[in-house]
C-alpha atoms as a PDB file:
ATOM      1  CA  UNK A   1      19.041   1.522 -24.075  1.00  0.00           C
ATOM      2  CA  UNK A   2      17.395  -1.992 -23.784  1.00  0.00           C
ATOM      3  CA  UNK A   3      18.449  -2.095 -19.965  1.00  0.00           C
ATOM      4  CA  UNK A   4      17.886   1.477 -19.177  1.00  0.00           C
ATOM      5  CA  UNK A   5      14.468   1.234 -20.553  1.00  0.00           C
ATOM      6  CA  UNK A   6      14.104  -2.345 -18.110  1.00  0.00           C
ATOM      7  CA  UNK A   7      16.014  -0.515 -15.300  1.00  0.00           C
ATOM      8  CA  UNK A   8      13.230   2.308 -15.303  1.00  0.00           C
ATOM      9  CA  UNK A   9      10.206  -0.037 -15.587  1.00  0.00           C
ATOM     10  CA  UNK A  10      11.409  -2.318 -12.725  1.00  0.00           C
ATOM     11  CA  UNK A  11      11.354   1.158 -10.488  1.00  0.00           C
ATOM     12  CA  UNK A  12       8.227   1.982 -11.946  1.00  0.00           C
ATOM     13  CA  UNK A  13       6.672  -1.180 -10.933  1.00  0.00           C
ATOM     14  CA  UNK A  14       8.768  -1.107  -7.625  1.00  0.00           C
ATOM     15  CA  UNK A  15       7.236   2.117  -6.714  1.00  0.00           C
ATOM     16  CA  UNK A  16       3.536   1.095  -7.742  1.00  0.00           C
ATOM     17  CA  UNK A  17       3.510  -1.597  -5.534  1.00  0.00           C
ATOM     18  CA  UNK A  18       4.953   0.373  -2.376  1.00  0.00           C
ATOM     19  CA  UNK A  19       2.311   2.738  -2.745  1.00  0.00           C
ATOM     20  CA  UNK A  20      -0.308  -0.185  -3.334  1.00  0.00           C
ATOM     21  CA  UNK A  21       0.782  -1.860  -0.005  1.00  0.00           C
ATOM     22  CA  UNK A  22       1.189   1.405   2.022  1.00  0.00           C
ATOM     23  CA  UNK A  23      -2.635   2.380   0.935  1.00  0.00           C
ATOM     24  CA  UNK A  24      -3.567  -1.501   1.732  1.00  0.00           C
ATOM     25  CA  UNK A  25      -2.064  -1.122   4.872  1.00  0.00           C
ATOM     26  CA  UNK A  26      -3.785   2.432   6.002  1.00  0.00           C
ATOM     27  CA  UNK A  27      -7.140   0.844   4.904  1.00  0.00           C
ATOM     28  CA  UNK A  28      -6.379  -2.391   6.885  1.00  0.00           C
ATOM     29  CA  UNK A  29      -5.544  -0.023   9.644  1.00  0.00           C
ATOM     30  CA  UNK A  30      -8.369   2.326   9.853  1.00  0.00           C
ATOM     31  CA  UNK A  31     -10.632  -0.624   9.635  1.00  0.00           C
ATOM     32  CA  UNK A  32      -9.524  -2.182  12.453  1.00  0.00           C
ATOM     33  CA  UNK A  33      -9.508   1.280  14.231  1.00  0.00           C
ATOM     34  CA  UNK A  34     -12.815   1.723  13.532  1.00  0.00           C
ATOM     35  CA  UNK A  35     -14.260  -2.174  14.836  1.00  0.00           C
ATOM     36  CA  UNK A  36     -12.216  -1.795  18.080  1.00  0.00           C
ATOM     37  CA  UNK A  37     -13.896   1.610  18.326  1.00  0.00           C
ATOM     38  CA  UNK A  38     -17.255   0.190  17.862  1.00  0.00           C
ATOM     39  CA  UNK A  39     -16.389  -2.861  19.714  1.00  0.00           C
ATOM     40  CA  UNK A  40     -15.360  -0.746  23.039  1.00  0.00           C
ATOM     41  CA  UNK A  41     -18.271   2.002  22.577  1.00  0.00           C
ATOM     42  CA  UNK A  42     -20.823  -1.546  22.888  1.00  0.00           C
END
């Protein structure tokens, strides 16, 4: 039970952090978007 209960809260953890870094990265990315859109409409 002990490493069921472990097994489940490393995938939990696992799958927050995926999700974290994938909406870091779309942020990140639509930032940038946006400054080289600015940059090229100057």
């Amino acid at each position: 039970m002990i490493h069921v209960s472990y097994f489940q809260q490393l995938l939990t953890s696992i799958e927050n952090f995926c999700i974290y870094s994938i909406v870091v990265g779309m942020v990140i990315g639509i930032s940038v978007g946006t400054q080289r859109r600015a940059a090229h409409s100057y």
